[in-house]
PDB file of N, CA and C in Angstrom:
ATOM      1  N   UNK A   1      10.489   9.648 -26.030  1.00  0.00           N
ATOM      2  CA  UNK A   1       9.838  10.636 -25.214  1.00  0.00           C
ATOM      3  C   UNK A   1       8.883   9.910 -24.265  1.00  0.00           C
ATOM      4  N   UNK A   2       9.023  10.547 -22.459  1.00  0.00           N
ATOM      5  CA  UNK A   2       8.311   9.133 -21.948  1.00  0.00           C
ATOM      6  C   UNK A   2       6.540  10.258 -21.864  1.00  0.00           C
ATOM      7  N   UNK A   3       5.905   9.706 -21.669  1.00  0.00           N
ATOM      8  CA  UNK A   3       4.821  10.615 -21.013  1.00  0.00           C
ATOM      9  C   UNK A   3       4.928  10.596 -19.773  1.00  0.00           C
ATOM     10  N   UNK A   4       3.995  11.889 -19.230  1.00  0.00           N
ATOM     11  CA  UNK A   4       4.153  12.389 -17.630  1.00  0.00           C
ATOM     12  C   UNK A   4       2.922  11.826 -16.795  1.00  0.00           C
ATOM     13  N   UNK A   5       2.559  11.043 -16.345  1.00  0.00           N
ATOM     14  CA  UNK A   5       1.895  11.193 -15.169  1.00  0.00           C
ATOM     15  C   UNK A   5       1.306  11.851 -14.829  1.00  0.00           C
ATOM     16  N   UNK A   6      -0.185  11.925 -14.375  1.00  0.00           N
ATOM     17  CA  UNK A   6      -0.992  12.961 -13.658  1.00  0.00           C
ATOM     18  C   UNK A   6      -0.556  12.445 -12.315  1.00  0.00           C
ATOM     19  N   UNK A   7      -0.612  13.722 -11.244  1.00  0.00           N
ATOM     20  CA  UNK A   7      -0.618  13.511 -10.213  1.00  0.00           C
ATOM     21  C   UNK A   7      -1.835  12.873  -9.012  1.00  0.00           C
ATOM     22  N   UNK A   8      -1.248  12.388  -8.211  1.00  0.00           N
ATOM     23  CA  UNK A   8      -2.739  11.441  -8.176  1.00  0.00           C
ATOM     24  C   UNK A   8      -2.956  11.834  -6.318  1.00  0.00           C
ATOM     25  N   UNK A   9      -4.427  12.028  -6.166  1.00  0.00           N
ATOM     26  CA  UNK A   9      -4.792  12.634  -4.529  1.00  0.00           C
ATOM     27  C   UNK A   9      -3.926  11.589  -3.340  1.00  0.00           C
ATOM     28  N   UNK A  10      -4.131  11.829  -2.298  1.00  0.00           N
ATOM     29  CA  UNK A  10      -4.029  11.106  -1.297  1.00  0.00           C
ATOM     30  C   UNK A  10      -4.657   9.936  -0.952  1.00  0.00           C
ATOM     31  N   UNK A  11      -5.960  10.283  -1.183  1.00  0.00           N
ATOM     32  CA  UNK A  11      -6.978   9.310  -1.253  1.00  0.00           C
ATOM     33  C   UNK A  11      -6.176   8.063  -2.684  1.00  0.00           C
ATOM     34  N   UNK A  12      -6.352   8.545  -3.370  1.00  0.00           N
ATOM     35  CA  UNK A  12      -6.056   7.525  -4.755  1.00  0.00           C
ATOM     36  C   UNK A  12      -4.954   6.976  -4.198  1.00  0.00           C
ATOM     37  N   UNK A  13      -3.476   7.663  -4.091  1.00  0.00           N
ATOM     38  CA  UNK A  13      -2.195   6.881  -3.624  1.00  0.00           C
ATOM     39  C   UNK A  13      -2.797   5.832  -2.643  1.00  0.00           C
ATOM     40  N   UNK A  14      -3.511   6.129  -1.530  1.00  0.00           N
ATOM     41  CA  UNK A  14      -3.440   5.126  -0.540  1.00  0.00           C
ATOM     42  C   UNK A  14      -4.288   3.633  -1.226  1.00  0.00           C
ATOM     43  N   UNK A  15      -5.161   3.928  -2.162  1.00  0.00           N
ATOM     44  CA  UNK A  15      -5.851   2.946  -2.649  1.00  0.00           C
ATOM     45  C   UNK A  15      -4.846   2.114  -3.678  1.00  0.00           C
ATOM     46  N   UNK A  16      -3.755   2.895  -4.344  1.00  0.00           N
ATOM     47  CA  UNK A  16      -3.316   2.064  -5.082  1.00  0.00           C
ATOM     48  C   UNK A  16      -2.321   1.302  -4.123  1.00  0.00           C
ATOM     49  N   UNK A  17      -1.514   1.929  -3.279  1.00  0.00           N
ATOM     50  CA  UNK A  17      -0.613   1.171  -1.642  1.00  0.00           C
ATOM     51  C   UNK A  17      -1.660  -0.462  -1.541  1.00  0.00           C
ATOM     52  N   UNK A  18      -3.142  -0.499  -0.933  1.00  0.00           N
ATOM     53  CA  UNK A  18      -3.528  -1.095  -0.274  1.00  0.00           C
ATOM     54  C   UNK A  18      -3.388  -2.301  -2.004  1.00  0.00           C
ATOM     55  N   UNK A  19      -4.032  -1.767  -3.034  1.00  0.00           N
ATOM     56  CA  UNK A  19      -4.008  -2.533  -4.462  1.00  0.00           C
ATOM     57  C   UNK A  19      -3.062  -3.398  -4.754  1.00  0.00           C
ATOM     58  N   UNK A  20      -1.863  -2.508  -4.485  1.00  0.00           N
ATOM     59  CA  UNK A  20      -0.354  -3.223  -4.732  1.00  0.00           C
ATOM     60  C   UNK A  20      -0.024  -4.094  -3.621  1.00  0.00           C
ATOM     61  N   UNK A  21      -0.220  -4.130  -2.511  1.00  0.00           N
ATOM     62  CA  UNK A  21       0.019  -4.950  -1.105  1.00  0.00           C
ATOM     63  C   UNK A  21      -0.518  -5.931  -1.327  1.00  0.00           C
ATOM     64  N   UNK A  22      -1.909  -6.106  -1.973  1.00  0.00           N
ATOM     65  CA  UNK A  22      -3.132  -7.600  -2.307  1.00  0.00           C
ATOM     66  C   UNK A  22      -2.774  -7.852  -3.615  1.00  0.00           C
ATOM     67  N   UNK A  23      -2.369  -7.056  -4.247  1.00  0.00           N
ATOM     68  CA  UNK A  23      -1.868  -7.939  -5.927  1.00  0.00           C
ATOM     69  C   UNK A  23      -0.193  -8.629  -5.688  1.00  0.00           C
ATOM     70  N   UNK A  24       0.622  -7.976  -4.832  1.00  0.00           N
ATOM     71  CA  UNK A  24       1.362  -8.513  -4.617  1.00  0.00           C
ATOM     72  C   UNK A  24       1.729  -9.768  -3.589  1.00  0.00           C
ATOM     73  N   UNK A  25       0.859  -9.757  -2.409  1.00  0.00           N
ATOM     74  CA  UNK A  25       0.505 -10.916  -1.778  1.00  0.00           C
ATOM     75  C   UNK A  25      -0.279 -12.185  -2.121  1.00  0.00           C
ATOM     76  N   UNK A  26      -1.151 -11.783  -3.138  1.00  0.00           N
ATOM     77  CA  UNK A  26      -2.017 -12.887  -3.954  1.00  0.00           C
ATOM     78  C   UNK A  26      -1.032 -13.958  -5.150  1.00  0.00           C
ATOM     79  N   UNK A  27       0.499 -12.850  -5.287  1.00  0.00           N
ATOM     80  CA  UNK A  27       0.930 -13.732  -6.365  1.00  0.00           C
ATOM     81  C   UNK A  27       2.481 -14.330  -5.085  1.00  0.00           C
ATOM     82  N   UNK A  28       2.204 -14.356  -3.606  1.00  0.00           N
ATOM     83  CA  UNK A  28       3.468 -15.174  -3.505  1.00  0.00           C
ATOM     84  C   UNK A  28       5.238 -13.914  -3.253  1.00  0.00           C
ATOM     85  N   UNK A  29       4.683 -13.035  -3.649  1.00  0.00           N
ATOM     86  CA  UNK A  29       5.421 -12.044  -3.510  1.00  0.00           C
ATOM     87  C   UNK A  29       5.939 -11.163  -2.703  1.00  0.00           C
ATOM     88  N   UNK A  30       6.989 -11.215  -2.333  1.00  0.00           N
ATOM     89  CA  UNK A  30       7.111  -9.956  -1.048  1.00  0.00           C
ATOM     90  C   UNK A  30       5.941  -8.709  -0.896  1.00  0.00           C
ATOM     91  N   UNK A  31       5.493  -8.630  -0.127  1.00  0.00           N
ATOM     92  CA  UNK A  31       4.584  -7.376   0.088  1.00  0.00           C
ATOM     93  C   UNK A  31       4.908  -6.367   1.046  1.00  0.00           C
ATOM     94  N   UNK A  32       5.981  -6.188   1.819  1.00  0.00           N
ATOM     95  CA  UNK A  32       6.097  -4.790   2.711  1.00  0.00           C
ATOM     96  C   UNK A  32       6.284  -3.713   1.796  1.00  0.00           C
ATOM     97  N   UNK A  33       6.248  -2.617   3.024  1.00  0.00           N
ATOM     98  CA  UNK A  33       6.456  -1.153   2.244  1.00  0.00           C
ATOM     99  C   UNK A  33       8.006  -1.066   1.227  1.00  0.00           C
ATOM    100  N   UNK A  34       8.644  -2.021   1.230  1.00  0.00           N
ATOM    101  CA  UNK A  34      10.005  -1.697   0.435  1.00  0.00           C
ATOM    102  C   UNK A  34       9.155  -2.519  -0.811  1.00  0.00           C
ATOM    103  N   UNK A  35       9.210  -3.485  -0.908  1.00  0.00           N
ATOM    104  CA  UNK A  35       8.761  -4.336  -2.172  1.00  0.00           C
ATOM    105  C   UNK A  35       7.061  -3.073  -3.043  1.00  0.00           C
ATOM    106  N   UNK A  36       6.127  -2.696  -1.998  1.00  0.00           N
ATOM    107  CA  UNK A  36       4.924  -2.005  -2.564  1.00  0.00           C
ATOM    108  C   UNK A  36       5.470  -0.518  -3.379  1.00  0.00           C
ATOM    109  N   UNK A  37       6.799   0.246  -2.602  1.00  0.00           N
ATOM    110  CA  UNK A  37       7.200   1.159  -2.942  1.00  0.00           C
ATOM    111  C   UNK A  37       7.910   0.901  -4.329  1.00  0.00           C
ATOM    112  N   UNK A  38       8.421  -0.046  -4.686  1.00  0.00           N
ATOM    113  CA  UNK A  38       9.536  -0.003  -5.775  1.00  0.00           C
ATOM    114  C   UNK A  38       8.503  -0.981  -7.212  1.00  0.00           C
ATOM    115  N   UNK A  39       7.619  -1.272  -6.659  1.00  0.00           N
ATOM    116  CA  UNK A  39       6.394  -1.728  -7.571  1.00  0.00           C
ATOM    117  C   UNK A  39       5.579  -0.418  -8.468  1.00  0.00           C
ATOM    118  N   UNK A  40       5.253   0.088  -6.916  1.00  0.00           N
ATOM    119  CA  UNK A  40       4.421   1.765  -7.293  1.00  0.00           C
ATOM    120  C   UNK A  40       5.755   2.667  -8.518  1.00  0.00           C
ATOM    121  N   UNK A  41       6.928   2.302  -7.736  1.00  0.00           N
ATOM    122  CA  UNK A  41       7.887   3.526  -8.499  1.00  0.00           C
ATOM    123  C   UNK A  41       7.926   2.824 -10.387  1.00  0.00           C
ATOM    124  N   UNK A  42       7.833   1.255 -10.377  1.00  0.00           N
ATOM    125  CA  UNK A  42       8.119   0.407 -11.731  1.00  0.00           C
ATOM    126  C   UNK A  42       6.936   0.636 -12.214  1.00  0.00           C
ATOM    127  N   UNK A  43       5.620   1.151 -11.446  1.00  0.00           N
ATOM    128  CA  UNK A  43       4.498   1.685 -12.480  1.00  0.00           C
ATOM    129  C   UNK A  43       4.012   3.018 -12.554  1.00  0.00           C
ATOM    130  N   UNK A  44       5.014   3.648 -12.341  1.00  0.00           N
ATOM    131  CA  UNK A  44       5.319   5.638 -12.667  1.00  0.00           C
ATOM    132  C   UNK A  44       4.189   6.255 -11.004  1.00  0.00           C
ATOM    133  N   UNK A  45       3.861   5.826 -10.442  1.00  0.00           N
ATOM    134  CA  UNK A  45       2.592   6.155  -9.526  1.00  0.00           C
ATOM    135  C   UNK A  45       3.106   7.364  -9.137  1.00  0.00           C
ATOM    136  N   UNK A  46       2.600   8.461  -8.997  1.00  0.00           N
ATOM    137  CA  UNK A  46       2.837   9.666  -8.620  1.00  0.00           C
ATOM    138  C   UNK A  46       1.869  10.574  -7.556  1.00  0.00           C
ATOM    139  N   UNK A  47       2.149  10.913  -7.017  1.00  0.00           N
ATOM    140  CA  UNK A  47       3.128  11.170  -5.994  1.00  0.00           C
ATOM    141  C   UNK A  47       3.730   9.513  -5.371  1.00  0.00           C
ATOM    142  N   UNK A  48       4.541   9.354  -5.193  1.00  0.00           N
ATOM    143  CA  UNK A  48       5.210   8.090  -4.521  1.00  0.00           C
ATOM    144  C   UNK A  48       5.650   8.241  -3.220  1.00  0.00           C
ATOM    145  N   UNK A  49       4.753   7.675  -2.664  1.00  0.00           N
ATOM    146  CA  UNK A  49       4.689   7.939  -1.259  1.00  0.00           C
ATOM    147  C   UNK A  49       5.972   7.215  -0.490  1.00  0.00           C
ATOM    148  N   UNK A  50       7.038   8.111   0.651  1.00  0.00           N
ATOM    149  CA  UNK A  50       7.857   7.067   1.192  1.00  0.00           C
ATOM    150  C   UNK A  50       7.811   5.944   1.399  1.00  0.00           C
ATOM    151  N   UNK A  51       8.236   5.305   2.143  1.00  0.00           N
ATOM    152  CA  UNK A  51       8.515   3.955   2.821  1.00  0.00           C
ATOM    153  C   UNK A  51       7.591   4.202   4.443  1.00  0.00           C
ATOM    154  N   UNK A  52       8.099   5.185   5.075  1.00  0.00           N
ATOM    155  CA  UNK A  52       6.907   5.399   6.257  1.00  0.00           C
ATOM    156  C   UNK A  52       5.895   5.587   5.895  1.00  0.00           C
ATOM    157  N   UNK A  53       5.517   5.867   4.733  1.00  0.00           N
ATOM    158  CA  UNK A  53       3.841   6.538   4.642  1.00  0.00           C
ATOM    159  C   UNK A  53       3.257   4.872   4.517  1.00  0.00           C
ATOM    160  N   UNK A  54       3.958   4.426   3.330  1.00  0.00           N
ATOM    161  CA  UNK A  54       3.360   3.054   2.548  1.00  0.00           C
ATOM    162  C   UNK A  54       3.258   2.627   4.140  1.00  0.00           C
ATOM    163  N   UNK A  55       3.876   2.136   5.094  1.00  0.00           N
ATOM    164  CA  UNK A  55       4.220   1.052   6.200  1.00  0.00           C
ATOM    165  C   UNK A  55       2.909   1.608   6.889  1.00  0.00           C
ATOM    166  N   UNK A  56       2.788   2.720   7.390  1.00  0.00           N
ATOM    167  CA  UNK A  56       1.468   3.423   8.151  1.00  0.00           C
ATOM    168  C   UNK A  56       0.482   3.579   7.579  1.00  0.00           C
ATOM    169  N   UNK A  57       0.100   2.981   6.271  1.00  0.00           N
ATOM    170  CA  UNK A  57      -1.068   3.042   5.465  1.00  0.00           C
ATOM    171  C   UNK A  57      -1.562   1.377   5.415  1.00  0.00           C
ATOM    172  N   UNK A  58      -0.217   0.559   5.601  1.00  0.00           N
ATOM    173  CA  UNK A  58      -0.852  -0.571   5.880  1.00  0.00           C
ATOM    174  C   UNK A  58      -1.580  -0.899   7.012  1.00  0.00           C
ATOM    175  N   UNK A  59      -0.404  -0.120   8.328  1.00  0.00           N
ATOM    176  CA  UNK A  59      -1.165  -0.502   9.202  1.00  0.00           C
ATOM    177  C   UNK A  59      -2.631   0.034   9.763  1.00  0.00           C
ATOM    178  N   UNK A  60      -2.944   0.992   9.375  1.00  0.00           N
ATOM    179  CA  UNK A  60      -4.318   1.631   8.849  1.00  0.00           C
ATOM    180  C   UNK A  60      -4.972   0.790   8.547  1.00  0.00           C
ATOM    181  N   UNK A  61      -4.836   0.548   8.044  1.00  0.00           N
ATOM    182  CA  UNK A  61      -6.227  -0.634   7.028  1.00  0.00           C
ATOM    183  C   UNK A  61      -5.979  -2.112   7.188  1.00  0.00           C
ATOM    184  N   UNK A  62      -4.811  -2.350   8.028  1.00  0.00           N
ATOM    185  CA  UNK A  62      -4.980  -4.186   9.198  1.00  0.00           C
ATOM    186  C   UNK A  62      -4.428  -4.489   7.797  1.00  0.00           C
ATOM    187  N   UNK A  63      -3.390  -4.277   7.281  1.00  0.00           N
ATOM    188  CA  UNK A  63      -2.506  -5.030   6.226  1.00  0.00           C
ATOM    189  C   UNK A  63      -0.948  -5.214   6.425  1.00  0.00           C
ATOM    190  N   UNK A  64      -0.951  -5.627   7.914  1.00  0.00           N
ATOM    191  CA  UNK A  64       0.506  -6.347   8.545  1.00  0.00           C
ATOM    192  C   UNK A  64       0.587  -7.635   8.407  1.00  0.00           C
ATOM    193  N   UNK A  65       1.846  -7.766   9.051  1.00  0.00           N
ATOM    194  CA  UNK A  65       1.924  -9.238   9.324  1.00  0.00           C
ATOM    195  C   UNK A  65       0.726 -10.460   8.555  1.00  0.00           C
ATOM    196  N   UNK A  66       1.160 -10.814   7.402  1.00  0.00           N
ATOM    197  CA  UNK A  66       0.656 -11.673   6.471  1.00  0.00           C
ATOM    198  C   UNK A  66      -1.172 -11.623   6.755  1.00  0.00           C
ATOM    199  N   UNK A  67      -1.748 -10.155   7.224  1.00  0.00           N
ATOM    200  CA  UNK A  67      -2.813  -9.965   7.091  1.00  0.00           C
ATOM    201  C   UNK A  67      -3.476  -9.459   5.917  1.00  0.00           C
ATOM    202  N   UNK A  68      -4.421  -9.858   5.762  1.00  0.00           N
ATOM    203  CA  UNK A  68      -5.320  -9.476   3.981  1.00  0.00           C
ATOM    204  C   UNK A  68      -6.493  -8.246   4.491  1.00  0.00           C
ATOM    205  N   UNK A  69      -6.347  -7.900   5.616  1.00  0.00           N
ATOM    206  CA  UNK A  69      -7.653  -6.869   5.990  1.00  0.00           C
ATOM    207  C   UNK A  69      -7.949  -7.146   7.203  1.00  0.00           C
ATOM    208  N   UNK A  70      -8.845  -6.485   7.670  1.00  0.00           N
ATOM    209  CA  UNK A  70      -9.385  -6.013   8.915  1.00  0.00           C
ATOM    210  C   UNK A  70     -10.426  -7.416   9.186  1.00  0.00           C
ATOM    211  N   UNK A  71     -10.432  -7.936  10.489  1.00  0.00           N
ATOM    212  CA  UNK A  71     -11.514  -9.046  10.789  1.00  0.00           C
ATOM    213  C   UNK A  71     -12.113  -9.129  11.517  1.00  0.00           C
ATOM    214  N   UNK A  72     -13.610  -9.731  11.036  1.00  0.00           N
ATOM    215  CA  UNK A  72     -14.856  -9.723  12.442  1.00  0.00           C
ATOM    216  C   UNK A  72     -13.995  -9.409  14.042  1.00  0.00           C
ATOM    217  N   UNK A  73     -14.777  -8.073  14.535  1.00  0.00           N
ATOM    218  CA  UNK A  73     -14.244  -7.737  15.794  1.00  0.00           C
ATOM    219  C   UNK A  73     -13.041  -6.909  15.701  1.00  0.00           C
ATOM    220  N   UNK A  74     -12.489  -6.793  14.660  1.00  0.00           N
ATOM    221  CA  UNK A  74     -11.423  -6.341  14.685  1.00  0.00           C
ATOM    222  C   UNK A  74     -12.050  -4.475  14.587  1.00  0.00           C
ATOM    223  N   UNK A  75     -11.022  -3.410  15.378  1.00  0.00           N
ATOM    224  CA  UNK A  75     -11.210  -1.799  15.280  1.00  0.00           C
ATOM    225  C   UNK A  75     -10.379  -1.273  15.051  1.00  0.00           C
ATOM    226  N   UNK A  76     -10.761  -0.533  15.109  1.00  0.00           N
ATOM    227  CA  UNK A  76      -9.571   0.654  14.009  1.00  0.00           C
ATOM    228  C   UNK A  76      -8.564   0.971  15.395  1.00  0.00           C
ATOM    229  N   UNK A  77      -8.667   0.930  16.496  1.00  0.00           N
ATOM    230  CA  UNK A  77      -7.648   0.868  17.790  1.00  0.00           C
ATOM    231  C   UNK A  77      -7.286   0.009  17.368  1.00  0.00           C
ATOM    232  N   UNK A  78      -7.538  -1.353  17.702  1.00  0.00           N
ATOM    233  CA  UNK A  78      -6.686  -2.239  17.920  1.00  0.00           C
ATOM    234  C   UNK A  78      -5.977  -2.732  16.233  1.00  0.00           C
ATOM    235  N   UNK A  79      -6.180  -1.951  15.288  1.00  0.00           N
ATOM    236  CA  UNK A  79      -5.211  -2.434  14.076  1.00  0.00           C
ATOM    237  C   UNK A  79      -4.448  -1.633  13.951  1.00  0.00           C
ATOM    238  N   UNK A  80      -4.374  -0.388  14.987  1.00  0.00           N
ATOM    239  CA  UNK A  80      -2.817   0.495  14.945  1.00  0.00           C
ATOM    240  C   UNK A  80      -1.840  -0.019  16.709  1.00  0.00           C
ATOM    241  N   UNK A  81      -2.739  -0.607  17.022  1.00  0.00           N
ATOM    242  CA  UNK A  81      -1.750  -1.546  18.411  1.00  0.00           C
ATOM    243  C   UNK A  81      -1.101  -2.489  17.947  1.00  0.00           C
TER     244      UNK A  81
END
C-alpha cells in the first residue's frame, strides 16, 4: 500500500523546481526541465508541474544556461531576455 502525498502550493512546487535544479547541478548531473521533472516525479512531488512550467520557473529565478542564480547587476528583465 503506497501512501498519498499532500498536495503541495505553487509557491512550495516552485521552491522544490529551483531545490532540485541546485541539488542536481551540484552533483554533475543533468539539470534541465526534463531531468528536474522526472527527479520531482521519482520523489512523488505533487502537483508535478510540466516541462514548460519547470523551464519558465528556471528562467524566473536566472537558473539557465549552467547558471546557479541571479548576479550582481543582474534584474528580473534581463533574466527573462
Amino acid at each position: 500500500m503506497s501512501t498519498v502525498e499532500p498536495l503541495r502550493t505553487k509557491e512550495e512546487v516552485e521552491e522544490i523546481v529551483v531545490i532540485t535544479r541546485l541539488e542536481l547541478y551540484n552533483r554533475g548531473l543533468p539539470c534541465g526541465p526534463r531531468a528536474i521533472g522526472a527527479k520531482m516525479d521519482d520523489d512523488s512531488v505533487r502537483p508535478l508541474p510540466c516541462i514548460s512550467t519547470i523551464a519558465r520557473i528556471l528562467t524566473r529565478r536566472g537558473l539557465t544556461h549552467a547558471r546557479t542564480g541571479m548576479y550582481d547587476g543582474d534584474t528580473a528583465e534581463s533574466a527573462l531576455a
